[in-house]
Protein backbone atom coordinates (compact mmCIF):
# COMPACT_ATOMS: atom_id res chain seq x y z
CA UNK A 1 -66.12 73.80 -36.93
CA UNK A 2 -63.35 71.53 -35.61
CA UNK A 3 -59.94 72.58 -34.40
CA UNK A 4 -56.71 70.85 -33.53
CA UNK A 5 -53.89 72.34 -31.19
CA UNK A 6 -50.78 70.91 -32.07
CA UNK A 7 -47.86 70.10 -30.82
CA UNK A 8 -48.45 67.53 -28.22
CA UNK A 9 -45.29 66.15 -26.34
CA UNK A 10 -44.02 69.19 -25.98
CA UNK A 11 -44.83 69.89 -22.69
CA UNK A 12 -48.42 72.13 -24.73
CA UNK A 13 -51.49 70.65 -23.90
CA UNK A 14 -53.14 68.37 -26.96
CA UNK A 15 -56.47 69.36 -27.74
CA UNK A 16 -59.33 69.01 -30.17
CA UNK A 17 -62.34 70.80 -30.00
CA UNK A 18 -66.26 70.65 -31.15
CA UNK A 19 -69.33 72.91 -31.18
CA UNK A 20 -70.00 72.28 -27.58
CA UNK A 21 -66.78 70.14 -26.12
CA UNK A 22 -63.31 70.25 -26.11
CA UNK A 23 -61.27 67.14 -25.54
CA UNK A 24 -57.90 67.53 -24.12
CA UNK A 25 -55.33 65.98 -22.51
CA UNK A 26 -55.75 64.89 -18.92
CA UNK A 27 -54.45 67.02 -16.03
CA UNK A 28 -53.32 66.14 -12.00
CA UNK A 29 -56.36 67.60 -11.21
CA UNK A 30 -58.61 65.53 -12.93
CA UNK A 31 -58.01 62.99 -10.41
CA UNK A 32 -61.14 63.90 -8.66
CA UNK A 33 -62.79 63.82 -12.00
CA UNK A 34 -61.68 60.14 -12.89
CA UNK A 35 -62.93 59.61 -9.23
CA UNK A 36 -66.53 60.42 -9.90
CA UNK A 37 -66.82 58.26 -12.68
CA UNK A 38 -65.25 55.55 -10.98
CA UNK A 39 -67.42 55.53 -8.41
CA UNK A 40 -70.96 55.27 -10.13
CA UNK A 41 -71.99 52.03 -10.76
CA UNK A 42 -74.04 53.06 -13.40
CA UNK A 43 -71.84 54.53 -15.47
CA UNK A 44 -69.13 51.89 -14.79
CA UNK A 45 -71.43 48.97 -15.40
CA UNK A 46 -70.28 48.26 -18.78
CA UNK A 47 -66.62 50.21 -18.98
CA UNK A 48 -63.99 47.81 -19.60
CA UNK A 49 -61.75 49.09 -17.23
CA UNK A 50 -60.84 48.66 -13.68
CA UNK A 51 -60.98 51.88 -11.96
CA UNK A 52 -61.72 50.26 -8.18
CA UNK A 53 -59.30 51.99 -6.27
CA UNK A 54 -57.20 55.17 -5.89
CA UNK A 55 -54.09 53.14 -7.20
CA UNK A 56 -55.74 52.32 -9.99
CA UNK A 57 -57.24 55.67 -10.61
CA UNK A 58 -53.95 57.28 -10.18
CA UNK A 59 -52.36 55.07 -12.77
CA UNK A 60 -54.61 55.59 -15.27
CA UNK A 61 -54.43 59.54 -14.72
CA UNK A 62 -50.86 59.15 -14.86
CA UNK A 63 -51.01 56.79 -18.29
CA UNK A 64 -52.87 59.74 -19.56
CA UNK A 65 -49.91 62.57 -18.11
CA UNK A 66 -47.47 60.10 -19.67
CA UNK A 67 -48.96 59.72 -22.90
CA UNK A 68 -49.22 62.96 -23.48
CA UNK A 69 -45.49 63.60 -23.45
CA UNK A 70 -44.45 61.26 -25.80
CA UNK A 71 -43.02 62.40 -28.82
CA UNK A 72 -44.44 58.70 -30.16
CA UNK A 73 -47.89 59.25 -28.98
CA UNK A 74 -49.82 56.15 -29.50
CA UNK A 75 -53.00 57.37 -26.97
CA UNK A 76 -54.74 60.05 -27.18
CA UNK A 77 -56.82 59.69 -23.48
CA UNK A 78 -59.29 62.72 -23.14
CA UNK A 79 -60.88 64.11 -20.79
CA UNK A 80 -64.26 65.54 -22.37
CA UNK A 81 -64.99 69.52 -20.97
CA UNK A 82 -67.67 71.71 -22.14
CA UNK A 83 -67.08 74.42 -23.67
CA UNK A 84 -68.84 76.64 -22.80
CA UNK A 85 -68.20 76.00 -18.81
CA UNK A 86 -65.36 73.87 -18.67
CA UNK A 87 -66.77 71.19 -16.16
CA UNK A 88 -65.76 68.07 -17.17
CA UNK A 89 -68.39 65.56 -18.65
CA UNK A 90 -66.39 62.36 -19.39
CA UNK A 91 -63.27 60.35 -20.14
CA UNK A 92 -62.61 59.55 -23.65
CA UNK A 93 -60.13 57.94 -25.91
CA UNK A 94 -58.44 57.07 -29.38
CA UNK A 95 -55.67 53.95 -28.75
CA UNK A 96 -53.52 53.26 -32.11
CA UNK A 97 -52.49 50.04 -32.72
CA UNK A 98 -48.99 49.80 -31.31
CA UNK A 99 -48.24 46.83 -33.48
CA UNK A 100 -49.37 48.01 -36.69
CA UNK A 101 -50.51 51.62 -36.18
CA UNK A 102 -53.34 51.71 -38.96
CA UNK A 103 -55.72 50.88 -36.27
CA UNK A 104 -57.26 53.38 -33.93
CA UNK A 105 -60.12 52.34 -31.04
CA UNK A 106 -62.12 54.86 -29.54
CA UNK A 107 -63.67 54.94 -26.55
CA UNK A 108 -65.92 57.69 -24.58
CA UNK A 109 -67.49 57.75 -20.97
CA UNK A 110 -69.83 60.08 -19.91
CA UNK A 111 -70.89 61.41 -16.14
CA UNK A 112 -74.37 60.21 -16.42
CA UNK A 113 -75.83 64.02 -16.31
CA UNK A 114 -74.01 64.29 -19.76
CA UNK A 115 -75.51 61.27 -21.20
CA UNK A 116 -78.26 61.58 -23.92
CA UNK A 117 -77.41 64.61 -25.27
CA UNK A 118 -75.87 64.16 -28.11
CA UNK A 119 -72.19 64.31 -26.87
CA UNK A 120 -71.09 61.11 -27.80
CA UNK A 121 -71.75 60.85 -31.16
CA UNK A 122 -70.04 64.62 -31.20
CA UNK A 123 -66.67 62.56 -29.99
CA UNK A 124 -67.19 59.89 -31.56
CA UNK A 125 -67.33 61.59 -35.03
CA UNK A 126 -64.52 64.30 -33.78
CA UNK A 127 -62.39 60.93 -33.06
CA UNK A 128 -63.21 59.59 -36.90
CA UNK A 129 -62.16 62.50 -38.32
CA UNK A 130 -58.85 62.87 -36.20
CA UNK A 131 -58.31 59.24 -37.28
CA UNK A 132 -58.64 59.07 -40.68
CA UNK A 133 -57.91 62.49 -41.63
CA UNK A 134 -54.89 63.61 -39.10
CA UNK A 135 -53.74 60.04 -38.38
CA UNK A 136 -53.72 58.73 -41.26
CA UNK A 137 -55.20 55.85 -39.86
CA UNK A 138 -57.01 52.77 -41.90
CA UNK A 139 -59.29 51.44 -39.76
CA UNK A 140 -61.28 53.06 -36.60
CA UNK A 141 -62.96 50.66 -34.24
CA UNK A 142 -65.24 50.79 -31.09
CA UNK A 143 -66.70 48.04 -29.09
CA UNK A 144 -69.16 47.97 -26.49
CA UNK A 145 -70.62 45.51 -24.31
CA UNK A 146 -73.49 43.12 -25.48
CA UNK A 147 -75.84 44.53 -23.17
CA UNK A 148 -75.03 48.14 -23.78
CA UNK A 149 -77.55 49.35 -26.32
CA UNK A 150 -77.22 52.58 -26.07
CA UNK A 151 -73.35 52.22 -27.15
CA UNK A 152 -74.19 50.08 -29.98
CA UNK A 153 -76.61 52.02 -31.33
CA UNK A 154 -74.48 55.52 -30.96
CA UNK A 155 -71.74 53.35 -33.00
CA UNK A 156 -74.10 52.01 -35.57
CA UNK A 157 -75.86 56.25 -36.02
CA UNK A 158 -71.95 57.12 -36.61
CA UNK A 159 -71.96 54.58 -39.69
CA UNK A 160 -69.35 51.95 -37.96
CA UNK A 161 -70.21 48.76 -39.38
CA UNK A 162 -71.43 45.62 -36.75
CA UNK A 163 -68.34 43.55 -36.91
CA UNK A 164 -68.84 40.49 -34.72
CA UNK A 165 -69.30 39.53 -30.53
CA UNK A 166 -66.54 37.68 -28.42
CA UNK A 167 -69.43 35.52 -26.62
CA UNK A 168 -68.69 35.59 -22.55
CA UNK A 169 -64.78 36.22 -22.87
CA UNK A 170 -64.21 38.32 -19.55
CA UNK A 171 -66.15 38.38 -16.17
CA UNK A 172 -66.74 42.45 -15.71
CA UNK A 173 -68.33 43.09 -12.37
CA UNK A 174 -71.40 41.24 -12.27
CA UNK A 175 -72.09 39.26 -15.67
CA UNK A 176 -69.50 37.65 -18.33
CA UNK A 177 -68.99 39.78 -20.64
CA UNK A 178 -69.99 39.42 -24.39
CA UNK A 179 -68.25 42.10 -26.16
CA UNK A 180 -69.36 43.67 -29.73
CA UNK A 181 -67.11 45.14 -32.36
CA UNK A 182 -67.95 48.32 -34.70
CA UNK A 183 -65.50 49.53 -37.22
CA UNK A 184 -64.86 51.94 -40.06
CA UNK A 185 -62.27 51.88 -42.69
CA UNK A 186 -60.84 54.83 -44.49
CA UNK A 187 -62.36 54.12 -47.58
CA UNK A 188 -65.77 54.28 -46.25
CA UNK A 189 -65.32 57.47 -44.42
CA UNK A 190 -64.70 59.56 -47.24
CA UNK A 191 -67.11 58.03 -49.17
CA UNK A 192 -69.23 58.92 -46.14
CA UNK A 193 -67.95 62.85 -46.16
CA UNK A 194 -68.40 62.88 -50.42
């Protein structure tokens, strides 16, 4: 059911891959891609990151290229394609902890014609089981913000555990942002997958 393609910083392409999606690493020409979410307002309303121009698309593109060739590789940035088509659906993410690398957050953005369907909480549980199982990692974590619902409850269907809001801690757009925290720990995933 689920496949990894190993060897990433090797100049081969990362990739993991789903019933419906594959996730792999970002390419030049997904700057057009990173473009169209960028420039929805809907689907940027609540995405904690600043995608406002083409300097700043660029750079995160090339974050993603540059990630991808590390031998070190801390991110894992995504784009989302179907499978069946290959059109790309979304941005997503798994971040380890540089400081302590037992921590992995995850992170997925959808076009909004690929929204409520059911692909998130495919990534989202692709990205668990890459974490705990591949990674080896301890803890996997996702936050959202406060008035995201439909991110809080995808986290909460995927059995991440409500850890706690930052009340109001960054201006995002048009509202201060209250940010909430989901996690898993290894323990509780494989008691999950017994």
């Amino acid at each position: 059911m689920y496949k990894y393609d190993f060897p990433a910083g090797n100049g081969m392409a990362f990739r993991l891959t789903t019933d419906r999606l594959i996730l792999e690493d970002l390419k030049e020409d997904d700057h057009e891609n990173i473009r169209r979410i960028a420039t929805d307002p809907v689907v940027m309303r609540y995405v904690l990151v600043w995608l406002e121009n083409e300097e700043q698309i660029a750079g995160f593109l090339q974050r993603g290229i540059d990630e991808a060739k590390r031998l070190d590789r801390i991110a894992y940035i995504l784009a989302a394609r179907v499978a069946a088509t290959g059109e790309f659906a979304g941005l997503t993410f798994l971040e380890i902890d540089p400081e302590s690398r037992c921590t992995g957050e995850v992170g997925i953005v959808l076009l909004r014609e690929y929204q409520a369907y059911g692909y998130g909480k495919e990534i989202l549980k692709k990205y668990m089981e890459f974490g705990f199982h591949t990674l080896s990692l301890h803890r996997v974590f996702g936050k959202c913000d406060a008035l995201n619902h439909a991110s809080a409850r995808l986290m909460e269907r995927c059995g991440l555990t409500y850890e706690g809001t930052i009340r109001e801690h960054i201006w995002l757009r048009d509202h201060w942002r209250s940010t909430r925290y989901y996690g898993m720990l290894a323990g509780e995933y494989s008691a999950r997958q017994d």
